[in-house]
Protein backbone atom coordinates (compact mmCIF):
# COMPACT_ATOMS: atom_id res chain seq x y z
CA UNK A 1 0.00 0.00 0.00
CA UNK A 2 1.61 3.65 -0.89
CA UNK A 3 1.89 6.22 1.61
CA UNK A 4 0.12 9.64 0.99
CA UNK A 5 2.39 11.78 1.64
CA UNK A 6 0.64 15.14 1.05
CA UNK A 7 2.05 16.78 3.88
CA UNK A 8 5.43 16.16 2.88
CA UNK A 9 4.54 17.50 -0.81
CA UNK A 10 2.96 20.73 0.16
CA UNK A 11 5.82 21.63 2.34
CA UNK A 12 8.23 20.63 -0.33
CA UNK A 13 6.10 22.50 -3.69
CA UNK A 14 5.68 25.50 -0.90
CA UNK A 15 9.02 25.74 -0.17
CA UNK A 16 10.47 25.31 -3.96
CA UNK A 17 8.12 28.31 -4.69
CA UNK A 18 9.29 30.54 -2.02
CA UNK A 19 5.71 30.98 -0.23
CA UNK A 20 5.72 31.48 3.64
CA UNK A 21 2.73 29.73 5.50
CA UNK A 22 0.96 33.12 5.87
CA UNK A 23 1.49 34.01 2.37
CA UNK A 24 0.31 30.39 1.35
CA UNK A 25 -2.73 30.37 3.56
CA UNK A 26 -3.67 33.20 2.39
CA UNK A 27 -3.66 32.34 -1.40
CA UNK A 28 -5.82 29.21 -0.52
CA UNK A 29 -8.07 31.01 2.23
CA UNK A 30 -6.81 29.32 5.05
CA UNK A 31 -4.97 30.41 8.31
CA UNK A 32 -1.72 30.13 8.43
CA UNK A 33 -1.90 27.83 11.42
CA UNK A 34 -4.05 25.19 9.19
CA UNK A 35 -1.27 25.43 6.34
CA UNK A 36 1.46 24.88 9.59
CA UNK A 37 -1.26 22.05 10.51
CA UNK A 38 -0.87 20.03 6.77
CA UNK A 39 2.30 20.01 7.02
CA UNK A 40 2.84 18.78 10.55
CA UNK A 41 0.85 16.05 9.52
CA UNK A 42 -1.91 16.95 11.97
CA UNK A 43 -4.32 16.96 9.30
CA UNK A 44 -4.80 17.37 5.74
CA UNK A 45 -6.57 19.65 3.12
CA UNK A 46 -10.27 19.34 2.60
CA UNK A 47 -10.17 17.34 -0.79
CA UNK A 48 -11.87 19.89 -2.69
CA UNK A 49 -8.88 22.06 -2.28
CA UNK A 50 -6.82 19.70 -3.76
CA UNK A 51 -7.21 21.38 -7.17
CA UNK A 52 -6.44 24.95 -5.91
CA UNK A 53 -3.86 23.50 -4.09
CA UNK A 54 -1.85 21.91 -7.25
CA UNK A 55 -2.92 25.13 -9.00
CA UNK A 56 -1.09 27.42 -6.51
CA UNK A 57 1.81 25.20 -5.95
CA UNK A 58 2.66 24.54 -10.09
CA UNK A 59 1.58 20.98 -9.84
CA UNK A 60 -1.14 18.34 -10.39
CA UNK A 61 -3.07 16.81 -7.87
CA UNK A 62 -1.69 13.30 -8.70
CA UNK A 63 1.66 14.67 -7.50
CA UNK A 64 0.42 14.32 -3.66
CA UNK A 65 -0.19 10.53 -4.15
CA UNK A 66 2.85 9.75 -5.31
């Protein structure tokens, strides 16, 4: 069985991209304390972000299942 690894990727795509959490959360209209949450592995994105989410980061949604 594969291991989502979302958090990991959002930190990662953020990161590569040069987006603070703030600055991120903002762009998807979350707190920054959610974004901090995804990628503590606390929690993860509503799915029906996942779209906007591989749209602000320069990927495709397929890339957090990898």
């Amino acid at each position: 069985m594969k291991k989502v690894v979302i958090s990991e990727r959002i930190k990662n795509y953020r990161r590569e991209k040069r987006i603070t959490q703030e600055e991120f959360g903002e762009l998807m209209g979350v707190s920054p304390q959610a974004v901090s949450k995804w990628e503590r592995y606390e929690c993860y994105p509503d799915i029906t972000v996942l779209p906007d989410l591989a749209d602000v980061l320069s990927c495709s949604v397929c890339d957090f299942f990898e």
